[in-house]
Structure formats: structure tokens, C-alpha cells
Protein backbone atom coordinates (compact mmCIF):
# COMPACT_ATOMS: atom_id res chain seq x y z
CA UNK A 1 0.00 0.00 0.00
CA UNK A 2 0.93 3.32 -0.60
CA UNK A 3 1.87 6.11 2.34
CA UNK A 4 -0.92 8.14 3.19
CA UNK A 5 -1.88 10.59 1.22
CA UNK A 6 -2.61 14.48 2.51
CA UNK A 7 -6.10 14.95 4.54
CA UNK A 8 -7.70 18.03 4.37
CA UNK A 9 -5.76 21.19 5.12
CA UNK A 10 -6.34 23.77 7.90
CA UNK A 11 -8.27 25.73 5.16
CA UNK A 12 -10.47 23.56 3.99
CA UNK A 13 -11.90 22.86 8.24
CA UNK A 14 -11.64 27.07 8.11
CA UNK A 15 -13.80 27.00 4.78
CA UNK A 16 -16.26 24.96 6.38
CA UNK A 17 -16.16 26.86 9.34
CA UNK A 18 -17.05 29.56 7.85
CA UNK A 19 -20.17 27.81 6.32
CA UNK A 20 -22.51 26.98 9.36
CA UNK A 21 -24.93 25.90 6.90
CA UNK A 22 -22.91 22.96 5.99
CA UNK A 23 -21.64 21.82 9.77
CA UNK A 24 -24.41 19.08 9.41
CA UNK A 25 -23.68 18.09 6.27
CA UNK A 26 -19.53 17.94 7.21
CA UNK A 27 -20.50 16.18 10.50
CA UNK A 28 -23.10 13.61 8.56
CA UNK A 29 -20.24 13.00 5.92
CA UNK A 30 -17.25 12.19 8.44
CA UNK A 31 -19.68 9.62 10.09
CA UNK A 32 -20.53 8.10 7.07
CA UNK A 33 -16.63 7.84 6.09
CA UNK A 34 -15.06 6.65 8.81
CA UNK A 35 -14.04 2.86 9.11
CA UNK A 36 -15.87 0.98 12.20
CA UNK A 37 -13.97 1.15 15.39
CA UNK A 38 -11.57 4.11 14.46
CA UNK A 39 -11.25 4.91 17.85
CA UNK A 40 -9.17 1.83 18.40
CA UNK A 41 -6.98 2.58 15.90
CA UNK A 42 -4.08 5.49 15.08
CA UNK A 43 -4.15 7.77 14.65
CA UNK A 44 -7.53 7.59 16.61
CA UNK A 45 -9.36 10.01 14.24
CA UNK A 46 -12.20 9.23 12.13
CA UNK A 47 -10.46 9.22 9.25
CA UNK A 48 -11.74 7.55 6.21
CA UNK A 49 -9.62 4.87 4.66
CA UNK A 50 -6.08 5.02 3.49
CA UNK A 51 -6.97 3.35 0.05
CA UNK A 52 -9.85 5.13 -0.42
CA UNK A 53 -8.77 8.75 -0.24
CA UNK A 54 -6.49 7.76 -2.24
CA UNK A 55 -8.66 6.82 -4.76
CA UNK A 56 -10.98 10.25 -4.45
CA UNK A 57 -7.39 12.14 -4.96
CA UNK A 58 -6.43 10.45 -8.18
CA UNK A 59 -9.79 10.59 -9.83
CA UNK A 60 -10.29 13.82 -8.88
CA UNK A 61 -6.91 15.79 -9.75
CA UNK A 62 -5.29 13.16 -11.88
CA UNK A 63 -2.00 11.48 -11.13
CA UNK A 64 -1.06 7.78 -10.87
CA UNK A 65 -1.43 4.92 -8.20
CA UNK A 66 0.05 6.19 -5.26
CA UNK A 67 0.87 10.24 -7.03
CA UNK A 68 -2.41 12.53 -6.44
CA UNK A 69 -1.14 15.22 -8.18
CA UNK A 70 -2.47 17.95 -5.80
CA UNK A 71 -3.70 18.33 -2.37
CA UNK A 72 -7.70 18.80 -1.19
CA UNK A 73 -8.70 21.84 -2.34
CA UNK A 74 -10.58 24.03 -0.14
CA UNK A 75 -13.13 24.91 -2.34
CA UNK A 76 -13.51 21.20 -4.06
CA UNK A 77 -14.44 20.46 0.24
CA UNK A 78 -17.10 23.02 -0.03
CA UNK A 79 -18.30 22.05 -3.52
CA UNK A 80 -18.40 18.46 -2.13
CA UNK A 81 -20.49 19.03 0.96
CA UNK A 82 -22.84 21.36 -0.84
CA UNK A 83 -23.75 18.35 -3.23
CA UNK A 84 -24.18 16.02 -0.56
CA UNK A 85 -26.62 18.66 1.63
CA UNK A 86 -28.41 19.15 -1.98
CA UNK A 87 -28.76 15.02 -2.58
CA UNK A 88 -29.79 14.61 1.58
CA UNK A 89 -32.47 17.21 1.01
CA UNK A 90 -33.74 15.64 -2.28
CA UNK A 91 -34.50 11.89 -0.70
């Protein structure tokens, strides 16, 4: 497996911050992310899978197996929650 790639920068969380509209929606997202039983594991966040954000980061700014080519954008955070409140509200 490859090393861990970057989790969301100090802007991004300010971003959202920012946003009270979306603290639900951020809140309701990290839940549904996180592994089972994170707490039992380091780095004892709820942080979503290693393999997985990896995944999001190369599909969503290009790169190669184990090379995201950029970090988590602050506003692609924003743009992401926003479509998840929008698709919540519409069930």
C-alpha cells in the first residue's frame, strides 16, 4: 500500500467553518466515512480509509497509483459538501 496521502488542510476545516450551513452536512459525511472502530486505531481520528482517499485524490486531480497530483482543495471540500446537503435534502 501506498503512504498516506494528505487529509484536508487547515483551510479547507476554516472553509467549512465559515459555512454553518454545511456543519451538518460535514459532520453527517465524516460519520458516514469513517471505518468501524476508528477509535481503536491510530491515529484515533475518524479518518476515512487510506486506500480510499487515495482513490478520491487520483480521480479527482489526476495522477497515478500512489501520485495525487495535488492536495484537497478548499473549495472542491465546499463544492463536495454542498452536493451532498443538496442530494440529503432531495431523498
Amino acid at each position: 500500500m501506498s503512504a498516506r496521502p494528505a487529509f484536508v488542510s487547515l483551510s479547507a476545516v476554516v472553509a467549512v467553518v465559515r459555512r454553518p450551513s454545511l456543519w451538518l452536512t460535514a459532520i453527517r459525511q465524516v460519520a458516514r466515512l469513517a471505518p468501524n472502530g476508528w477509535w481503536r486505531r491510530a491515529p484515533f481520528l475518524p479518518v476515512p480509509p487510506a486506500d480510499y482517499l487515495e482513490f478520491r485524490l487520483v480521480t479527482q486531480y489526476g495522477g497515478g497509483h500512489g501520485a495525487p497530483q495535488a492536495g484537497i482543495r478548499s473549495k472542491d471540500v465546499v463544492d463536495y459538501l454542498q452536493w451532498c446537503k443538496q442530494w440529503n435534502q432531495a431523498r
